[in-house]
Protein backbone atom coordinates (compact mmCIF):
# COMPACT_ATOMS: atom_id res chain seq x y z
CA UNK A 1 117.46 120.33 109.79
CA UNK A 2 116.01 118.35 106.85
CA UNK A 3 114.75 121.66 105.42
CA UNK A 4 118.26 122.61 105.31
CA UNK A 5 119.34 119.90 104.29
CA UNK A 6 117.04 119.61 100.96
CA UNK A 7 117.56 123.51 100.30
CA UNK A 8 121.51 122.83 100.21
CA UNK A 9 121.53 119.43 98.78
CA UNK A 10 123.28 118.22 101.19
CA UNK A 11 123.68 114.43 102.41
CA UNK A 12 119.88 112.99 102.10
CA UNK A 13 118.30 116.50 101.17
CA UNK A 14 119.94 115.92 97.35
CA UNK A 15 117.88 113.18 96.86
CA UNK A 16 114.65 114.63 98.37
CA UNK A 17 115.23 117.94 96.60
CA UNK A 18 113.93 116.32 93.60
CA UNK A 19 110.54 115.46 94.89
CA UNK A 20 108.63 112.38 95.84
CA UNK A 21 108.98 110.47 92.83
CA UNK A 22 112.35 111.03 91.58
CA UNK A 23 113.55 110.54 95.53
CA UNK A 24 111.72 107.22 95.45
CA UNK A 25 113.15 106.02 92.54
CA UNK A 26 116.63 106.57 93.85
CA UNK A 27 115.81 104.80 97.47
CA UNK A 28 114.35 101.88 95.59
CA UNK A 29 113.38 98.86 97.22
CA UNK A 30 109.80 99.33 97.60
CA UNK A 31 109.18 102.89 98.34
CA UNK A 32 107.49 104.20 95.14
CA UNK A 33 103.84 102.91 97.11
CA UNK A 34 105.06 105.66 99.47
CA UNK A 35 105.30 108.67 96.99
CA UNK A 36 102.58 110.45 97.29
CA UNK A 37 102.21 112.74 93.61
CA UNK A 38 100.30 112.83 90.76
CA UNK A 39 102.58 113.51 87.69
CA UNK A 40 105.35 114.25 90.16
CA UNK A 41 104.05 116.94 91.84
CA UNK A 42 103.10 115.83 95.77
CA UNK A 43 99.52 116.55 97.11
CA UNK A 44 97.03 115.46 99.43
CA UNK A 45 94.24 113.11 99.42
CA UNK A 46 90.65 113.63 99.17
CA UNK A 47 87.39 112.03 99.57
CA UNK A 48 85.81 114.33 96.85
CA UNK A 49 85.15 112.70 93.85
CA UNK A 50 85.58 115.63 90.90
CA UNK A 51 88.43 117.00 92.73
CA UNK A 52 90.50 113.49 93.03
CA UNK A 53 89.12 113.74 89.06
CA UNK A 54 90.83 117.17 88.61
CA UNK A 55 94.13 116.47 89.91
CA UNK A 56 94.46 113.17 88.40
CA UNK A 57 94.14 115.46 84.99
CA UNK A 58 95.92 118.25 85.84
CA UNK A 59 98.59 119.08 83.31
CA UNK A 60 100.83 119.84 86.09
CA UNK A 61 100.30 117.22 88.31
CA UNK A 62 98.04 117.71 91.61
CA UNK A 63 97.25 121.20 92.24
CA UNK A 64 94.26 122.23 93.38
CA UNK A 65 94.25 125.55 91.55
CA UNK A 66 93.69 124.24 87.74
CA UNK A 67 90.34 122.62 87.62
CA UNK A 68 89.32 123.60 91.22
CA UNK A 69 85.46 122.22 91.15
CA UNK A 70 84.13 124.52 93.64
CA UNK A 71 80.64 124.55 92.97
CA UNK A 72 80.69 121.24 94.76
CA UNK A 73 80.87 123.78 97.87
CA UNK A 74 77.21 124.96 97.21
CA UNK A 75 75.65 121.20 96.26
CA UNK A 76 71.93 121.62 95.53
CA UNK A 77 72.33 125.38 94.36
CA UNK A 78 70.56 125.73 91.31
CA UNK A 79 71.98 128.38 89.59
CA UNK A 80 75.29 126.85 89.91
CA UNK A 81 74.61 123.48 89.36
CA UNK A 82 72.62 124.27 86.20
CA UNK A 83 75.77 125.12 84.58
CA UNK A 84 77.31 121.24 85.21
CA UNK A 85 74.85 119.29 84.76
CA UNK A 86 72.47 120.63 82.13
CA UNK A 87 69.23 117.81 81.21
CA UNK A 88 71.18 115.57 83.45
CA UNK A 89 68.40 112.82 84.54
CA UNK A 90 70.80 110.77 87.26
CA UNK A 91 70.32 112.16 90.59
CA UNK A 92 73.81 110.61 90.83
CA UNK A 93 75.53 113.40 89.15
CA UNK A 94 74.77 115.75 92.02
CA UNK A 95 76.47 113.44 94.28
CA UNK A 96 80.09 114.40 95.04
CA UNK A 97 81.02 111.00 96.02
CA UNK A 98 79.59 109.57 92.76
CA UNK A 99 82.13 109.22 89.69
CA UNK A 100 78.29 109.37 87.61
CA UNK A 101 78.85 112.84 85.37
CA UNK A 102 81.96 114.14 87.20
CA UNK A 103 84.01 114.19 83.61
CA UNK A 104 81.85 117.17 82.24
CA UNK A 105 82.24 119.29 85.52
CA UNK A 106 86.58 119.17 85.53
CA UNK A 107 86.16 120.15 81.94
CA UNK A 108 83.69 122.77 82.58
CA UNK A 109 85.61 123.97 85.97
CA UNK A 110 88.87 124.01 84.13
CA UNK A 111 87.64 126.09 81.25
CA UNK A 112 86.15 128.26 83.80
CA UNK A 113 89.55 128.82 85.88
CA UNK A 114 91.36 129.25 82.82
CA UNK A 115 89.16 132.47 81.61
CA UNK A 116 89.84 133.99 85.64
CA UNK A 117 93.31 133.23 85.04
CA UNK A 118 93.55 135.15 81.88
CA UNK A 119 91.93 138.00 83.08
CA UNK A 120 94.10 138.60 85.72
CA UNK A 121 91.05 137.83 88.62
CA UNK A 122 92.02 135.81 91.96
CA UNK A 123 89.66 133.25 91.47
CA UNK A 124 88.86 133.01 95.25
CA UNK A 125 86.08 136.72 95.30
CA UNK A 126 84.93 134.54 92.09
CA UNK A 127 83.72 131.65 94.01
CA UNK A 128 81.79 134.00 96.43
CA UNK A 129 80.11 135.79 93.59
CA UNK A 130 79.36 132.79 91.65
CA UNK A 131 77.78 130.56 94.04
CA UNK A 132 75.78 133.66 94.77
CA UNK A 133 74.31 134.14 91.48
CA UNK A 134 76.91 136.53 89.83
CA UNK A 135 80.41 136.34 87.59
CA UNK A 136 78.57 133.75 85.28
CA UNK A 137 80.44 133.35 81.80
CA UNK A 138 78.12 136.39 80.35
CA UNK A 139 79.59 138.37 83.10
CA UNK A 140 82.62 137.72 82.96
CA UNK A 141 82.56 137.90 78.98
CA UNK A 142 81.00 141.65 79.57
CA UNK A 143 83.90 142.63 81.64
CA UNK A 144 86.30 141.19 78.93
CA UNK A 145 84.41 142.54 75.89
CA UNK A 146 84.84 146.55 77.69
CA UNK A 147 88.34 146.46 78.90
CA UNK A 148 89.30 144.64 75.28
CA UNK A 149 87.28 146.63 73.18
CA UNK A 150 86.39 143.42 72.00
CA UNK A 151 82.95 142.21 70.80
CA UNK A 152 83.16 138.28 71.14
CA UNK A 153 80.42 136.03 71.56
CA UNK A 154 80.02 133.45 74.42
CA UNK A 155 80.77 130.69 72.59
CA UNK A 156 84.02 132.75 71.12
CA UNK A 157 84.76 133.38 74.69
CA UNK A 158 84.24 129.79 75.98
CA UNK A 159 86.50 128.56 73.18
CA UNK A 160 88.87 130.36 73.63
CA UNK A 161 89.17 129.19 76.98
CA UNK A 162 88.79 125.81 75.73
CA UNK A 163 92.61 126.87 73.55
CA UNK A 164 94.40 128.20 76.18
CA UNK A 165 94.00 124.88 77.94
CA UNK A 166 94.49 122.93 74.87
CA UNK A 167 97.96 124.04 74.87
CA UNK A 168 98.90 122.89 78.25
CA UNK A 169 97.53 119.42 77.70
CA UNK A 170 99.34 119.17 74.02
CA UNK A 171 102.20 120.38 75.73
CA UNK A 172 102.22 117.03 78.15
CA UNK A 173 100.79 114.57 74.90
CA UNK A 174 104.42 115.86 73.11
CA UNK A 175 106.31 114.77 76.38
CA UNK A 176 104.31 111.50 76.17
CA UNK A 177 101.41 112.13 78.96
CA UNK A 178 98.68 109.89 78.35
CA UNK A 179 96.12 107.75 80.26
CA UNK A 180 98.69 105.84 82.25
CA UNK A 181 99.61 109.03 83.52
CA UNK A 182 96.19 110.08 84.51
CA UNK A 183 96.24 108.59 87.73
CA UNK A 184 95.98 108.22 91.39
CA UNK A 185 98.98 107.49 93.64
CA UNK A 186 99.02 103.92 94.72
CA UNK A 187 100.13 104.34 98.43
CA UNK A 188 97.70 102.24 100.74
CA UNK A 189 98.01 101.55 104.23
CA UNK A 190 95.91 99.07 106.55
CA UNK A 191 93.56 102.19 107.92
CA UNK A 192 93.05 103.53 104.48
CA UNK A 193 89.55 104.14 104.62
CA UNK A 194 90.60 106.84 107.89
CA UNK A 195 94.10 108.29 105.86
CA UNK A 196 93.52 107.69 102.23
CA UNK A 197 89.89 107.57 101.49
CA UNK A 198 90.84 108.28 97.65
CA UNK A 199 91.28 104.52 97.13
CA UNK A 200 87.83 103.85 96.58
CA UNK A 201 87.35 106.04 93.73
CA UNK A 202 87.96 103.88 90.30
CA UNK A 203 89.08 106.92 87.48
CA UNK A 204 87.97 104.14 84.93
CA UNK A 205 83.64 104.33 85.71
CA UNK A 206 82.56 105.74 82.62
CA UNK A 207 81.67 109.05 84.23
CA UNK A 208 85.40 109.49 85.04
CA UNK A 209 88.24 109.36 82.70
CA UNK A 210 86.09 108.25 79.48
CA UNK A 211 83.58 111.37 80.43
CA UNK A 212 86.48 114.03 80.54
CA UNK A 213 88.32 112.71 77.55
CA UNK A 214 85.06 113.22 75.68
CA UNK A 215 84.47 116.47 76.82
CA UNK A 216 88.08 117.83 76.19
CA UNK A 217 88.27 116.26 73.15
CA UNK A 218 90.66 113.25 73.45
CA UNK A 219 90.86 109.72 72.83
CA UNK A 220 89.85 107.12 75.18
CA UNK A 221 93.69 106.54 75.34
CA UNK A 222 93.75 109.72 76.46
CA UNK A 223 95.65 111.48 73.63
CA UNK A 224 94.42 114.38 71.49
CA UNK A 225 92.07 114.21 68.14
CA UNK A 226 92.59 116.19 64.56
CA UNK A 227 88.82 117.01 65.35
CA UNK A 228 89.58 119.12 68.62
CA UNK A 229 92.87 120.72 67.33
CA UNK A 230 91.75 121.94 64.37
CA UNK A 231 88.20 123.43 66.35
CA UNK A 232 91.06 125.26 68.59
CA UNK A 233 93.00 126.31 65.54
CA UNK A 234 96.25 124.93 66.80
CA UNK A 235 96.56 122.90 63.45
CA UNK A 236 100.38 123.96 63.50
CA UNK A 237 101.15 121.46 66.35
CA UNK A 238 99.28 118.38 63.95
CA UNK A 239 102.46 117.29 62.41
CA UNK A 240 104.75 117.17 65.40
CA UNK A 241 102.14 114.97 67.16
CA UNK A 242 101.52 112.56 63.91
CA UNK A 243 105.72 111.93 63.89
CA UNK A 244 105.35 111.06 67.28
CA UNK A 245 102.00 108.68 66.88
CA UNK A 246 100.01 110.85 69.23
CA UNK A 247 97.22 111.77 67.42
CA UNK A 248 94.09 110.07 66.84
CA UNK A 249 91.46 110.49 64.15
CA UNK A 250 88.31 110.06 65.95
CA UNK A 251 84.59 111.34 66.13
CA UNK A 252 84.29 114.11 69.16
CA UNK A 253 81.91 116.43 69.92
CA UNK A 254 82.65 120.56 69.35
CA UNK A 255 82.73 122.29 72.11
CA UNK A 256 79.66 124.30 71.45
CA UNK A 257 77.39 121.33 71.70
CA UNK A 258 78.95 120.05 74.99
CA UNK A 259 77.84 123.31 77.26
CA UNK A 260 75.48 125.69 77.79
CA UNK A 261 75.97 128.91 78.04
């Protein structure tokens, strides 16, 4: 009945047609620690560290289909893990429950999405293959390079990527999205350790938030730089986010020095 309800707007179902957070701020009195979203869009909990990471980032709230970390599902397998953690000394960074390194492997799992995405491949056969030694980047870039007639380099490839995602987030930074935004959702209860295990994780450790601003090329505020634009070539979209103040000139590093390929 509530289905129907929400589906024709009628009584209570208008308010909870608009979601969790827009319903909650129309009920009031308390029951935003009850809406359960990130960005608006209502998920689920988890105990996994880079994918509570992934959704807090996601430029469309929590989905678990934009950075989708799934090499966490073969921990210890070298040539997977190679690709996240590269020279990485802390044995921490291999653990999923750690927040040590977890910034570097969104980035790198979002960049890696996006390229399935725009070729048209279900990302799901590319898990299977991947974890099993095949559809690396090169591969992947091979099977580009013949359909396109195209002759691009990895690091053309990977930056390209590394655009397409660009415009999503700049998208959100001209709507205002920011750090504050880049959070968890607040509801507790007394047994949260059994139903919410997420509230242990702090998106403020340095291997967190700071880590994935770094590698995507934003501000510690979490706003985009004039260095990271202009490596994307989206230099057109500069002056809308200087009227708007959300721009910052700092120091990051180019996406060719932050991964291996």
């Amino acid at each position: 009945q509530l289905a129907r309800k929400i589906a024709r707007r009628e009584g209570v179902g208008d308010i909870l047609a608009d979601g969790v957070r827009l319903a909650s701020q129309k009920i009031g009195r308390g029951s935003e620690a009850f809406a359960f979203h990130y960005k608006g869009q209502a998920y689920r909990a988890e105990r996994n560290t880079p994918w509570i990471l992934g959704f807090a980032v996601s430029p469309r709230g929590g989905d678990h289909l934009k950075a989708m970390p799934f090499t966490n599902f073969a921990f210890g397998t070298p040539h997977a893990m190679k690709y996240m953690f590269e020279k990485q000394a802390d044995p921490s960074a291999y653990d999923m429950k750690s927040p040590v390194a977890k910034g570097r492997y969104v980035w790198w799992h979002e960049n890696y999405k996006t390229l399935s995405d725009c070729m048209g491949i279900c990302i799901f056969p590319l898990i299977n293959l991947f974890l099993n030694g095949e559809a690396q980047v090169g591969d992947l870039l091979d099977v580009f390079n013949a359909a396109a007639g195209t002759e691009l380099s990895k690091e053309d490839f990977w930056l390209g990527s590394e655009r397409v995602y660009q415009v999503m987030k700049l998208f959100n930074a001209l709507l205002g999205i920011d750090r504050k935004d880049d959070r968890l959702p607040q509801r507790k209860t007394e047994d949260a350790e059994k139903c919410f295990p997420y509230h242990e994780i702090n998106l403020d450790n340095p291997g967190m938030l700071d880590e994935y601003y770094r590698y995507r090329g934003y501000s510690k505020d979490g706003l985009p730089t004039y260095a990271r634009i202009r490596e994307v070539e989206l230099d057109e979209v500069i002056s809308r986010l200087e009227q708007k103040n959300l721009i910052r000139d700092e120091h990051v590093p180019q996406v060719c020095e932050l991964v291996k390929l």
